[in-house]
Protein backbone atom coordinates (compact mmCIF):
# COMPACT_ATOMS: atom_id res chain seq x y z
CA UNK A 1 103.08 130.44 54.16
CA UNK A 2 100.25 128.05 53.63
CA UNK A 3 98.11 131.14 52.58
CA UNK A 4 100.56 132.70 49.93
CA UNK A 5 100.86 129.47 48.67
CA UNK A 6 96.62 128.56 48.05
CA UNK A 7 96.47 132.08 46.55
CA UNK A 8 99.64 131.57 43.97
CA UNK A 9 97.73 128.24 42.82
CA UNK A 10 94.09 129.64 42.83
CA UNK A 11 95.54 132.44 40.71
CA UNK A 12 97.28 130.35 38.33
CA UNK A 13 94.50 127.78 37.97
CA UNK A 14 92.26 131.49 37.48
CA UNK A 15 94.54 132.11 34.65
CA UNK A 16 94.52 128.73 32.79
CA UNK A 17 90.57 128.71 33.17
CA UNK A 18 90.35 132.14 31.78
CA UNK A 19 93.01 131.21 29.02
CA UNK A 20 91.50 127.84 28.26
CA UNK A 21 88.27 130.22 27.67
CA UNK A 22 89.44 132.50 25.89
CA UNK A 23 90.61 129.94 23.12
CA UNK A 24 87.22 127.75 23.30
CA UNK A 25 86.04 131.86 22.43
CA UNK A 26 88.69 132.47 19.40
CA UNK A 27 87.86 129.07 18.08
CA UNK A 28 84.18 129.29 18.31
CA UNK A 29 84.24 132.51 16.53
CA UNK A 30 86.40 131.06 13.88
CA UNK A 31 83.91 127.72 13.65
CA UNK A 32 81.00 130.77 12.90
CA UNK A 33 83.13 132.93 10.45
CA UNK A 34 83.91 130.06 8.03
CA UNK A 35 80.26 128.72 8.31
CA UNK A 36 78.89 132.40 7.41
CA UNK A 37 81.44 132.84 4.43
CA UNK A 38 81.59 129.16 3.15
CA UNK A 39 78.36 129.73 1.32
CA UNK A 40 79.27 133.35 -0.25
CA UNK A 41 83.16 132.78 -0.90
CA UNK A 42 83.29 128.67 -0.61
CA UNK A 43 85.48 127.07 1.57
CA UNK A 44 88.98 127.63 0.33
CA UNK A 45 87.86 131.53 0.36
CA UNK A 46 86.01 131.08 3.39
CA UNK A 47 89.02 128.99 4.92
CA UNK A 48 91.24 131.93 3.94
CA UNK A 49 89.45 134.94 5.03
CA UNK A 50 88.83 132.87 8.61
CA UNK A 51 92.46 132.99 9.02
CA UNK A 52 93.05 136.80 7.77
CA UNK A 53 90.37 137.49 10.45
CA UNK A 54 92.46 135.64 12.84
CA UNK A 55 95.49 137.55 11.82
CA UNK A 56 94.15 140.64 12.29
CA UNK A 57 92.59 140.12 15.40
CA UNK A 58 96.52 138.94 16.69
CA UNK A 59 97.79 141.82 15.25
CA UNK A 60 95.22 143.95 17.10
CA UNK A 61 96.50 142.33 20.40
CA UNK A 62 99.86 142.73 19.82
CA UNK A 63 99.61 146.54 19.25
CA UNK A 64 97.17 146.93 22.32
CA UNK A 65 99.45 144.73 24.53
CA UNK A 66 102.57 146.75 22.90
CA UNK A 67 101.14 150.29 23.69
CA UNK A 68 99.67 149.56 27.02
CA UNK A 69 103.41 147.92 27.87
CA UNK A 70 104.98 151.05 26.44
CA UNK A 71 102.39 153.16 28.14
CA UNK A 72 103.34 151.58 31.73
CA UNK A 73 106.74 152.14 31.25
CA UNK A 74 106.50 155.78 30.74
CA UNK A 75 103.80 158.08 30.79
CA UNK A 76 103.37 159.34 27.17
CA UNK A 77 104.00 157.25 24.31
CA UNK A 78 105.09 158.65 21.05
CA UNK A 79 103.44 155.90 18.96
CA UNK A 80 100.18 157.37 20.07
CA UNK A 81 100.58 160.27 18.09
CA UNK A 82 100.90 158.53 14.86
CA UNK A 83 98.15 157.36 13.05
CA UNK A 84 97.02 153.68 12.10
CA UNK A 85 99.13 154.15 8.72
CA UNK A 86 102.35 155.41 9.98
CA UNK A 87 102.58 152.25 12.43
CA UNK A 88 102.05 149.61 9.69
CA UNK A 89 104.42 151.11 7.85
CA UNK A 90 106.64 150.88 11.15
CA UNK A 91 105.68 146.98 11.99
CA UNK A 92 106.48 146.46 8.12
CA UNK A 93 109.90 148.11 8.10
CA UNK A 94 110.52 146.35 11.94
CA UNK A 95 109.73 142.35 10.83
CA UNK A 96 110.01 142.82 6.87
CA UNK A 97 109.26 138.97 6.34
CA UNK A 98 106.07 138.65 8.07
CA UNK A 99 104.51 141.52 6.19
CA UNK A 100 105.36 140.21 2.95
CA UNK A 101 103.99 136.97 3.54
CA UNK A 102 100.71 138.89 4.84
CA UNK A 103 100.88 140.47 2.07
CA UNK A 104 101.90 137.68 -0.51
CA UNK A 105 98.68 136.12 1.33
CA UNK A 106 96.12 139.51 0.80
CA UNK A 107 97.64 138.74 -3.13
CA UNK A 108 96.33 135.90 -3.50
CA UNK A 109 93.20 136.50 -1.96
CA UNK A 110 92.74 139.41 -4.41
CA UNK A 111 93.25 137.37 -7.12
CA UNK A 112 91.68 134.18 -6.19
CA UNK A 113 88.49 136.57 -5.37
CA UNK A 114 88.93 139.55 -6.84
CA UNK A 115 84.49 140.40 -6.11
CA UNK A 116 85.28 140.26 -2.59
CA UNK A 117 88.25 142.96 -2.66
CA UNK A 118 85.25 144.86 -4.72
CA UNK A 119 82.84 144.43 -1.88
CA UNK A 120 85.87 145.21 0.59
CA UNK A 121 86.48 148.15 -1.01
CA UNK A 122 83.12 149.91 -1.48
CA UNK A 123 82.66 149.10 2.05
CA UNK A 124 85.37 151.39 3.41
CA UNK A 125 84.91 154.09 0.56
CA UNK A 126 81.04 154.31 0.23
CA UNK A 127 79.72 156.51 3.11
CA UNK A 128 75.80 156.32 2.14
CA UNK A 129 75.80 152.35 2.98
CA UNK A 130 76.73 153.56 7.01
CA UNK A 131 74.17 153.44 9.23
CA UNK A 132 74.07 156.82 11.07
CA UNK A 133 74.70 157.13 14.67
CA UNK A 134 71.97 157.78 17.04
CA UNK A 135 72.70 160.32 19.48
């Protein structure tokens, strides 16, 4: 009994130290983003962005944790089928209040900044700034 018992606490003592880390991590990261956009966007746009990042990288979790949750329930998921698109569209239609406020928030971004929706998107449309991949 004594056994079960030291291995239930060293687990869950495991699991704060690794959570505890893991937000020293998120905040960290956050602490660098804002310092490396303050000087191109200033701080309100650097304060902004910082938390889109954060958003995104939540909403990244959520899906992973989501699919690998549907995934050990049953062997094939449908949702894996569709692409990136398709399952905003879903989450959007599925919590209709937080995507408008995500995206009353990328609306004010966009006009608060409207150069770094510019730089945004010739990023993701111009394919000669890509690096090409080694093989």
């Amino acid at each position: 009994m004594k056994a079960i018992l030291r291995k239930i606490i060293v687990s869950l003592i495991a699991g704060s130290m690794l959570a505890v880390s893991a937000g020293v991590l998120v905040v960290s990261a956050a602490f660098a983003v804002f310092g490396v956009l303050k000087a191109w966007v200033g701080p309100p746009g650097a304060a902004a962005l910082t938390a889109l990042a954060a958003a995104i990288l939540m909403g990244v979790v959520a899906v992973s944790f989501e699919a690998w949750a549907q995934s050990s329930k049953s062997g094939k998921n449908p949702q894996n089928d569709q692409d990136l698109v398709q399952r905003l569209i879903a989450m959007a239609q599925e919590r209709p209040i937080l995507s408008a406020g995500a995206l009353a928030g990328v609306v004010a971004l966009a006009i608060r900044n409207p150069a770094l929706v510019a730089i945004v998107v010739k990023a993701f449309l111009d394919p000669k700034s890509r690096p090409a991949k080694k093989a």
